[in-house]
Protein backbone atom coordinates (compact mmCIF):
# COMPACT_ATOMS: atom_id res chain seq x y z
CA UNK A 1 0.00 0.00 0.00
CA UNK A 2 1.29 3.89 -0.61
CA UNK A 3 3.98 2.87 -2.76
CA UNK A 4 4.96 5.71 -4.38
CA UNK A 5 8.27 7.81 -5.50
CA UNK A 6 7.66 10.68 -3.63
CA UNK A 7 9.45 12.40 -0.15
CA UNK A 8 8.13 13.56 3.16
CA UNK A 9 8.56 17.47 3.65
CA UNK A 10 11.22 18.45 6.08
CA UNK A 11 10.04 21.65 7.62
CA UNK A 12 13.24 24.20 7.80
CA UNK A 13 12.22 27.73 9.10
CA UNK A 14 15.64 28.06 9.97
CA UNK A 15 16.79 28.40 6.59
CA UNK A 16 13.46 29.35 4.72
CA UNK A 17 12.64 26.62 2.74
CA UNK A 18 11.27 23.66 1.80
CA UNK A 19 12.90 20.31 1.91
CA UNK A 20 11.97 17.16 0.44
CA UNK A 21 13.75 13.86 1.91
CA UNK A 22 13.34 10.87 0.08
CA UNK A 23 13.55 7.74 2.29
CA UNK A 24 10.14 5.76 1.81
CA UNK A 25 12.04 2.83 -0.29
CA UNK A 26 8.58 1.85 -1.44
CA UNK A 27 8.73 2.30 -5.25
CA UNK A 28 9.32 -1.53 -5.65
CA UNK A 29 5.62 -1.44 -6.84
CA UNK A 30 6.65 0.15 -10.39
CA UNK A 31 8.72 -3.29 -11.22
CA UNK A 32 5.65 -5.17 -10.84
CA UNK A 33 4.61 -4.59 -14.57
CA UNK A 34 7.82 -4.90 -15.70
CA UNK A 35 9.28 -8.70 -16.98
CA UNK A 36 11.80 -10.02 -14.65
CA UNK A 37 13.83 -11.61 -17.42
CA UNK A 38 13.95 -7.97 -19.13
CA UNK A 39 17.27 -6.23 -18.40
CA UNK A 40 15.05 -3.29 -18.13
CA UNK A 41 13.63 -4.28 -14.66
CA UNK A 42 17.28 -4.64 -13.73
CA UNK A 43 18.16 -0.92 -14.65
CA UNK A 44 15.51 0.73 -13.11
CA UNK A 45 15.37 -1.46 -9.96
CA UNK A 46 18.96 0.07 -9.57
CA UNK A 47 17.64 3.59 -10.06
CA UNK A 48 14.95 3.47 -7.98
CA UNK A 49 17.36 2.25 -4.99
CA UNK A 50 19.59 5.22 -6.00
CA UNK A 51 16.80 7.87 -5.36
CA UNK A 52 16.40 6.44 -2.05
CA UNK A 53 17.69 8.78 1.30
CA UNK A 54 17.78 11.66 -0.81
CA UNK A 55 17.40 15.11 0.47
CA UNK A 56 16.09 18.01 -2.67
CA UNK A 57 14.87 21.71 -1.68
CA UNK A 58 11.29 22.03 -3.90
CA UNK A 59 11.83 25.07 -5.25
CA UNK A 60 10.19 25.51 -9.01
CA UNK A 61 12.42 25.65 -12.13
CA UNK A 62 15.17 23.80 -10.78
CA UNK A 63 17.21 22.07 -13.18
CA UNK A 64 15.69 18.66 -15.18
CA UNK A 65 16.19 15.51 -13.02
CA UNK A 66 19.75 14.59 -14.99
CA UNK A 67 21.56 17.92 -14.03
CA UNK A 68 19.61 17.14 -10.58
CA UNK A 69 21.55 14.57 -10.33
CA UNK A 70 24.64 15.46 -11.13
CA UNK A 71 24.81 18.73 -8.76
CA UNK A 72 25.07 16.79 -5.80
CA UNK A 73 27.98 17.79 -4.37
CA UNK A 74 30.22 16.15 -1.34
CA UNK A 75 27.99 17.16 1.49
CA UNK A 76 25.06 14.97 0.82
CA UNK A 77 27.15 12.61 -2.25
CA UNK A 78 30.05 11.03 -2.74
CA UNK A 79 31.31 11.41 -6.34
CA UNK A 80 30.77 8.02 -7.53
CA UNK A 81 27.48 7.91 -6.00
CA UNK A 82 26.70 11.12 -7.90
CA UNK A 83 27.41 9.38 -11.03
CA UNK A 84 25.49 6.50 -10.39
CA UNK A 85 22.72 8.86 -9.57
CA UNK A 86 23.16 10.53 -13.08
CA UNK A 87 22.95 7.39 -14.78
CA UNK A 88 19.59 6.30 -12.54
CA UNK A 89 17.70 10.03 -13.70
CA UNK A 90 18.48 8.54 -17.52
CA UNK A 91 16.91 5.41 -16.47
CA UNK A 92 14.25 7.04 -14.80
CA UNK A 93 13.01 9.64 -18.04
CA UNK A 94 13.83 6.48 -20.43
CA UNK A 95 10.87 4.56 -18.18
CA UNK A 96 8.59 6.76 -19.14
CA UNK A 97 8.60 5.88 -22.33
CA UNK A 98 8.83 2.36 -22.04
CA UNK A 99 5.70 2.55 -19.40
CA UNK A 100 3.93 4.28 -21.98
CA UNK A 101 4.54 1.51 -24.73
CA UNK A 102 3.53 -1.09 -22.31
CA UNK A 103 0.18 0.87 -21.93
CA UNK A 104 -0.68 0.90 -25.90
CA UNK A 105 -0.02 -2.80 -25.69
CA UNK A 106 -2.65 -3.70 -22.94
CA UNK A 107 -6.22 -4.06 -23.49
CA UNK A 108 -8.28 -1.98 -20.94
CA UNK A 109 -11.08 -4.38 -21.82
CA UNK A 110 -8.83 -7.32 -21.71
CA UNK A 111 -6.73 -6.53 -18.33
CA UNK A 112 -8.16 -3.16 -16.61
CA UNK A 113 -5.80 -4.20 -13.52
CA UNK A 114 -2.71 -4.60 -15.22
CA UNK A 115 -3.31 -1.12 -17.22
CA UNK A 116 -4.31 0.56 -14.32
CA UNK A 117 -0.99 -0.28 -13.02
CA UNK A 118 0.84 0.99 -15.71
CA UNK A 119 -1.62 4.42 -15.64
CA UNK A 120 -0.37 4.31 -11.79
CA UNK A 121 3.47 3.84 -12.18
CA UNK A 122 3.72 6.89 -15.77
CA UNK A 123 2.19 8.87 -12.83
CA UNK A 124 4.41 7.94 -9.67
CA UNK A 125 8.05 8.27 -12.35
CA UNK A 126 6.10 11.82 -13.71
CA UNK A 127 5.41 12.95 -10.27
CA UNK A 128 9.29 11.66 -9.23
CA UNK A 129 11.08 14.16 -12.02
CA UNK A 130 8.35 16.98 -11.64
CA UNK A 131 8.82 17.09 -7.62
CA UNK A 132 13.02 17.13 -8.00
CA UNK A 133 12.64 19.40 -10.99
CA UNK A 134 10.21 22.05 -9.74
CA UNK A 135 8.45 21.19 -12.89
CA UNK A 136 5.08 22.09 -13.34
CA UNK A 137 4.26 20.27 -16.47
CA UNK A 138 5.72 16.88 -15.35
CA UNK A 139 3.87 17.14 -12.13
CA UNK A 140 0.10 18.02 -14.43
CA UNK A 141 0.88 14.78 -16.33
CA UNK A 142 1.08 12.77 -12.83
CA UNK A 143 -1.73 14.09 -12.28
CA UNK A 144 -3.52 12.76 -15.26
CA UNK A 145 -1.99 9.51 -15.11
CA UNK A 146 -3.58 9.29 -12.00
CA UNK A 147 -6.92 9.91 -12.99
CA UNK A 148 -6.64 7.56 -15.86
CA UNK A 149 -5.85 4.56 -13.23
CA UNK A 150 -8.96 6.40 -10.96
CA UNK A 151 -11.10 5.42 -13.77
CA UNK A 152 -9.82 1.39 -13.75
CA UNK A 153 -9.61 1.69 -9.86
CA UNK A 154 -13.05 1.81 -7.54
CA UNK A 155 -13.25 2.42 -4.20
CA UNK A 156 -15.24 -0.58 -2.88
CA UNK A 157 -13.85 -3.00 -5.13
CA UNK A 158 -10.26 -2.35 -5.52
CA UNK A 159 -9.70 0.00 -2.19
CA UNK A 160 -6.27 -0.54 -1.82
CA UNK A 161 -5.00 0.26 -5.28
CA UNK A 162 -7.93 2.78 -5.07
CA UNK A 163 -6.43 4.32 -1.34
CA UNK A 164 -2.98 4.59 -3.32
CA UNK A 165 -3.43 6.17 -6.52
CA UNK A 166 -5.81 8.76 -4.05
CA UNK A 167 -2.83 9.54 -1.78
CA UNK A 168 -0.94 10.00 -4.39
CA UNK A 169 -2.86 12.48 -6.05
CA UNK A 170 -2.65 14.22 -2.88
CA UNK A 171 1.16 14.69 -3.16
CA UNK A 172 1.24 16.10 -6.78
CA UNK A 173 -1.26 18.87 -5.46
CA UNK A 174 0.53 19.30 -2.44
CA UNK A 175 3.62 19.84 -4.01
CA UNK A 176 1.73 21.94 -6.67
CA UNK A 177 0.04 24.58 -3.88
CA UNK A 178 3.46 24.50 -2.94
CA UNK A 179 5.30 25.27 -5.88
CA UNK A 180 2.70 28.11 -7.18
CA UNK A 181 1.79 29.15 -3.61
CA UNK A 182 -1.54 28.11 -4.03
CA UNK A 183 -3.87 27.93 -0.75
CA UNK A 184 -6.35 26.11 -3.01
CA UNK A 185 -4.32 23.55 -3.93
CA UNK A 186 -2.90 22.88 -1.00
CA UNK A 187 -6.43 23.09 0.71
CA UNK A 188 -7.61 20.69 -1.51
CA UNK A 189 -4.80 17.82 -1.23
CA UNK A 190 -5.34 18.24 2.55
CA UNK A 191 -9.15 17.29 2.18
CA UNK A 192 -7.47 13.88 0.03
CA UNK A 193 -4.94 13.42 2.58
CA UNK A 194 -8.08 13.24 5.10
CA UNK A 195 -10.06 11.06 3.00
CA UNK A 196 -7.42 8.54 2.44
CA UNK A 197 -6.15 8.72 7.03
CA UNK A 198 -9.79 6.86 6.81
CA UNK A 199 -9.53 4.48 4.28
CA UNK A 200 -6.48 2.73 5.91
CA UNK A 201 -6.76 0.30 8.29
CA UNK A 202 -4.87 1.43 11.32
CA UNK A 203 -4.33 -1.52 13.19
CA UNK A 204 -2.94 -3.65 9.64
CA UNK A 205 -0.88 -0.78 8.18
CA UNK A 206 0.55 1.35 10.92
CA UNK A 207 3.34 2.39 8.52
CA UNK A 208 0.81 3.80 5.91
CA UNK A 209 -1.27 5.17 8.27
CA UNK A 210 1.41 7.28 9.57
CA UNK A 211 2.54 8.64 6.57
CA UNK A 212 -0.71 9.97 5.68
CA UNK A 213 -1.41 11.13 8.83
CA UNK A 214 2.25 13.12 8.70
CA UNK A 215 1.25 14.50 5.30
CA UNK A 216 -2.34 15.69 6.83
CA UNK A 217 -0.21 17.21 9.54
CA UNK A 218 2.63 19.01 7.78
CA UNK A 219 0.23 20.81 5.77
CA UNK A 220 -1.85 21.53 8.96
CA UNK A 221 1.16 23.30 9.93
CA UNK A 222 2.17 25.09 6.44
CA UNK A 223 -1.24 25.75 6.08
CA UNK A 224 -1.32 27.24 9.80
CA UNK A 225 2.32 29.12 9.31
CA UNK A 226 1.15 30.84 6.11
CA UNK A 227 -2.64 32.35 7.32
CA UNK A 228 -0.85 32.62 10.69
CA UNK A 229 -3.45 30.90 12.59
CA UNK A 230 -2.88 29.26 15.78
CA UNK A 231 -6.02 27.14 15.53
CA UNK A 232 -4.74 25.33 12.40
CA UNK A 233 -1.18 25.03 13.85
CA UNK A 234 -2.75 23.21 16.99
CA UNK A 235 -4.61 20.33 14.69
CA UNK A 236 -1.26 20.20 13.10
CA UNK A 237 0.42 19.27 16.51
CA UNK A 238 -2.55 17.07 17.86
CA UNK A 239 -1.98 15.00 14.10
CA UNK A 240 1.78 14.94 14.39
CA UNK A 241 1.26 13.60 18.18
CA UNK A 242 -1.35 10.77 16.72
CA UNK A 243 1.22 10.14 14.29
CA UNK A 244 3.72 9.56 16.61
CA UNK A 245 1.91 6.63 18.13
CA UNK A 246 3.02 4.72 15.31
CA UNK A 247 6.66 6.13 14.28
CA UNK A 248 8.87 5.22 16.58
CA UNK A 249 12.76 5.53 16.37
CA UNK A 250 13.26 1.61 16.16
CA UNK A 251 10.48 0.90 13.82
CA UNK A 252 11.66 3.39 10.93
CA UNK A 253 14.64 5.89 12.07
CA UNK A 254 14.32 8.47 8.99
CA UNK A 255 10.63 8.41 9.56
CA UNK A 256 10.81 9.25 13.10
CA UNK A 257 13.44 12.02 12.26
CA UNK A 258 11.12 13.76 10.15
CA UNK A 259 8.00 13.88 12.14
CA UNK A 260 9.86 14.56 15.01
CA UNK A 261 11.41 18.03 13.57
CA UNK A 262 8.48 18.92 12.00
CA UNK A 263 6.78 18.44 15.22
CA UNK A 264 9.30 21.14 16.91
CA UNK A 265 8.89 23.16 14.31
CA UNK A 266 5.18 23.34 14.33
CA UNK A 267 5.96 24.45 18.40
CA UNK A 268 7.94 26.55 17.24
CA UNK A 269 5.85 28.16 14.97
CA UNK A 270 2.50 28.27 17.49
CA UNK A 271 5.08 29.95 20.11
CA UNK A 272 6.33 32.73 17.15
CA UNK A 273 2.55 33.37 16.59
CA UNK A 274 1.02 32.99 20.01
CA UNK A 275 3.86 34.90 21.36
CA UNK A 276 3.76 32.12 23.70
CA UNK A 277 7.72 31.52 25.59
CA UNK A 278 6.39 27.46 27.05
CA UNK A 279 5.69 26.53 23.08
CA UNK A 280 9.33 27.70 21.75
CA UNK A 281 10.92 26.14 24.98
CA UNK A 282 9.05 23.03 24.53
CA UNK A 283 10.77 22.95 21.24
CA UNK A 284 13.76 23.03 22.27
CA UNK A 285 14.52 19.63 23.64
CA UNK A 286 12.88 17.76 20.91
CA UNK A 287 15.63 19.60 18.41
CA UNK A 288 17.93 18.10 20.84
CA UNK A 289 17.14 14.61 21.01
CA UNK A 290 17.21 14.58 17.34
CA UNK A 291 20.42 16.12 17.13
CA UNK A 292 21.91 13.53 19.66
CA UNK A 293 20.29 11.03 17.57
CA UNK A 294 21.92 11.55 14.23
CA UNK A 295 25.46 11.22 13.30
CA UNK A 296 25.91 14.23 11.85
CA UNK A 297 28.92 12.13 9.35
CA UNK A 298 26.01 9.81 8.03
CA UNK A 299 23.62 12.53 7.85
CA UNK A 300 25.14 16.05 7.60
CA UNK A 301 22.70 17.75 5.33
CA UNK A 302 19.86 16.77 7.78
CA UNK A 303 21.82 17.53 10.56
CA UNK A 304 22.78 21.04 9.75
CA UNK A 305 18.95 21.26 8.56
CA UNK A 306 17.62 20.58 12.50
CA UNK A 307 20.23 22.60 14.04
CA UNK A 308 19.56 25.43 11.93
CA UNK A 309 15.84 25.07 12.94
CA UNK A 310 16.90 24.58 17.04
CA UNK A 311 18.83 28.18 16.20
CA UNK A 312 15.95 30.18 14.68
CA UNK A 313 13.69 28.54 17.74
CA UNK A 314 16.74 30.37 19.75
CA UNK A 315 16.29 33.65 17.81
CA UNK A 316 12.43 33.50 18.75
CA UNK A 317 12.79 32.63 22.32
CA UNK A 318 15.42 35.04 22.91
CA UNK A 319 13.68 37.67 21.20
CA UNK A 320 10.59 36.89 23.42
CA UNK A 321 12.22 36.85 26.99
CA UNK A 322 15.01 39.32 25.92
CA UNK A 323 17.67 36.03 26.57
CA UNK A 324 21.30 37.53 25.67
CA UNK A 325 23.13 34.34 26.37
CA UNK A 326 20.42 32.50 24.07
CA UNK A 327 20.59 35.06 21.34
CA UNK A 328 24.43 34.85 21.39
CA UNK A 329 24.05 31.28 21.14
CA UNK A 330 22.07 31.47 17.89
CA UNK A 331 24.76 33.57 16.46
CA UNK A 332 27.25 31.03 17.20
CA UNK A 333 25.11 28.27 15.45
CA UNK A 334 24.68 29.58 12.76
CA UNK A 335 28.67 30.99 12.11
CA UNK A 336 29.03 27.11 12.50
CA UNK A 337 26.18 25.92 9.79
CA UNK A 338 26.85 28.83 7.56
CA UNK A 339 31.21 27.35 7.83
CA UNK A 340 30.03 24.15 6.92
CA UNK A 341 27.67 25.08 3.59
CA UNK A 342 30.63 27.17 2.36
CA UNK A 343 32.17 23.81 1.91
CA UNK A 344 29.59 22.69 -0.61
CA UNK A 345 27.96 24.56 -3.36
CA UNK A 346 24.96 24.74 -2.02
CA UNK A 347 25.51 28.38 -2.59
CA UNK A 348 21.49 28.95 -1.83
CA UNK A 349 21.25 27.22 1.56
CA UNK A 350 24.89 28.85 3.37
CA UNK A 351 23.16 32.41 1.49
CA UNK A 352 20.15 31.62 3.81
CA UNK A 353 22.33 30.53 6.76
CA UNK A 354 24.32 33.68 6.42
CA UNK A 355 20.39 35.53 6.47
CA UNK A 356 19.90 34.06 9.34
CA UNK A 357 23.45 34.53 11.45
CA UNK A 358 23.00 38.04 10.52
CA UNK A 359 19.38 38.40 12.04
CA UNK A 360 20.73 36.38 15.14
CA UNK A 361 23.32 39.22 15.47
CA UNK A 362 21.06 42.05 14.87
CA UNK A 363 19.36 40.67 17.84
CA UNK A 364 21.82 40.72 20.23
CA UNK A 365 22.62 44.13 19.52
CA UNK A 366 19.51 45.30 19.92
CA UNK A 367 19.63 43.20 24.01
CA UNK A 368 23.23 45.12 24.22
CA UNK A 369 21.57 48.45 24.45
């Protein structure tokens, strides 16, 4: 159930902006139509595992997948993974056509389930490239791949594949009303998202139920951050705490890491907009236990990402209680994250680090006076 080639959004207010992480390794699903004697199946079966544990900012008009895959630079890469990553975003726009061959070759009257399939899997490698792209277009065209395997899937008597396709239509137009800053959109995949929490069985499919749930509460919480409500930024906490029932740091690590930091952040963001000191410090520790969690040499980029969100929760809880030592502190996080992205070329996260260092220092000049 949920297989899919999408990520989970990693909420990062401390560098302003929004991170994808892919870690789901569920996209086995798309070798299903695929003949296991075809040397095909073997090539893309190594590109899917290749797009696994990746972290992307969603930004629109990034470069196309290929040149996505080649700018990954030492922080996040090695260079011979980065070439094998290059050759896997060949393998992965090549599929498309070969998924859409396979679909004028199967009879919708003859086998509806095995087209349905294909209509599923054009839409989850579409989606893929259009969510690491920023492109618009390929992310439309998962969308109406989708709805062609909607039409071949019912509710009552194919629910699973049904649930599925459903959730994933949810991500495209969450990632869209993302992309194009589109309340709609985003209002709209939320109201999917919902519907699809209550077609899966809790108590059989934990896993899937807590990914949906996580999706239904990170856009609670982007939702809540953008109309600054504190209403909507409270369901998003209540969701990310049901969530947590069923994501613990044993069962599935990168899971956990995810909806735990997006659970401080959402704190973080109901103390910024409450004005409220107990929601930023209850933040506070959760940043930490992540952070002790990690190795910051298996996972730097996602380790720099949660301490630069524990030193903007700094900035906002000093700036609250007029805290010199915390402000300072901030300033001092941030010299470090900023030191460690001028090592990379991520020239557009250390810019934002550098944003933020200077609004950390700002502040404790203005607590000098």
């Amino acid at each position: 159930m949920l297989q899919h080639l999408y990520a989970e959004t990693l909420l990062c207010p401390g560098l302003d902006l929004s991170f994808q992480w892919r870690f789901q390794n569920n996209g086995w699903g798309l070798l299903d139509v695929i003949d296991p004697e075809s040397p095909t199946r073997g090539a893309f079966e190594q590109a899917l595992e290749r797009f696994e544990y990746t972290v992307f900012e969603l930004a629109a008009n990034k470069p196309t997948l290929i040149e996505w895959a080649n700018s990954q630079h030492t922080l996040e890469d090695p260079a011979d993974q980065r070439e094998l990553r290059l050759a896997s975003a060949h393998v992965m726009q090549q599929s498309i056509e070969i998924l859409q061959g396979m679909q004028m070759m199967t009879d919708r009257a003859e086998d509806p389930v095995r087209l349905s399939a294909i209509h599923h899997n054009i839409g989850d490698v579409m989606g893929c490239i259009g969510q690491r792209s920023g492109s618009v277009h390929f992310l439309e065209q998962a969308a109406l791949s989708y709805e062609q395997a909607l039409e071949l899937r019912d509710e009552n008597s194919t629910p699973e594949t049904w649930t599925q396709t459903n959730f994933n239509v949810a991500v495209v137009m969450q990632t869209l009303g993302q992309l194009e800053d589109d309340i709609g959109l985003m209002k709209q995949a939320l109201q999917l998202f919902k519907e699809v929490v209550n077609h899966i069985p809790r108590e059989h499919a934990p896993d899937e139920w807590a990914s949906a749930m996580c999706h239904v509460a990170t856009l609670l919480c982007q939702l809540g951050t953008h109309r600054r409500g504190a209403r909507t930024l409270e369901q998003a906490l209540v969701a990310f705490q049901n969530a947590a029932a069923e994501r613990s740091k044993d069962r599935n690590f990168t899971a956990w890491i995810t909806l735990q930091n997006n659970l401080a952040v959402t704190l973080q963001a109901l103390g910024e907009h409450e004005e409220d000191i107990g929601s930023l410090e209850a933040s506070l520790p959760v940043y930490d236990t992540l952070l002790k969690a990690i190795d910051a040499n298996d996972m730097p980029l996602i380790f720099l990402l949660i301490s630069a969100n524990r030193a903007s929760a700094q900035i906002a809880l000093a700036g609250e209680s007029d805290f010199l030592d915390m402000a300072e502190m901030a300033v001092a996080a941030f010299e470090n994250i900023a030191l460690e992205l001028s090592k990379t070329e991520y020239k557009n996260y250390h810019d934002k680090a550098e944003q933020q260092m200077q609004r950390a220092r700002d502040l404790v000049a203005s607590l000098q006076v």
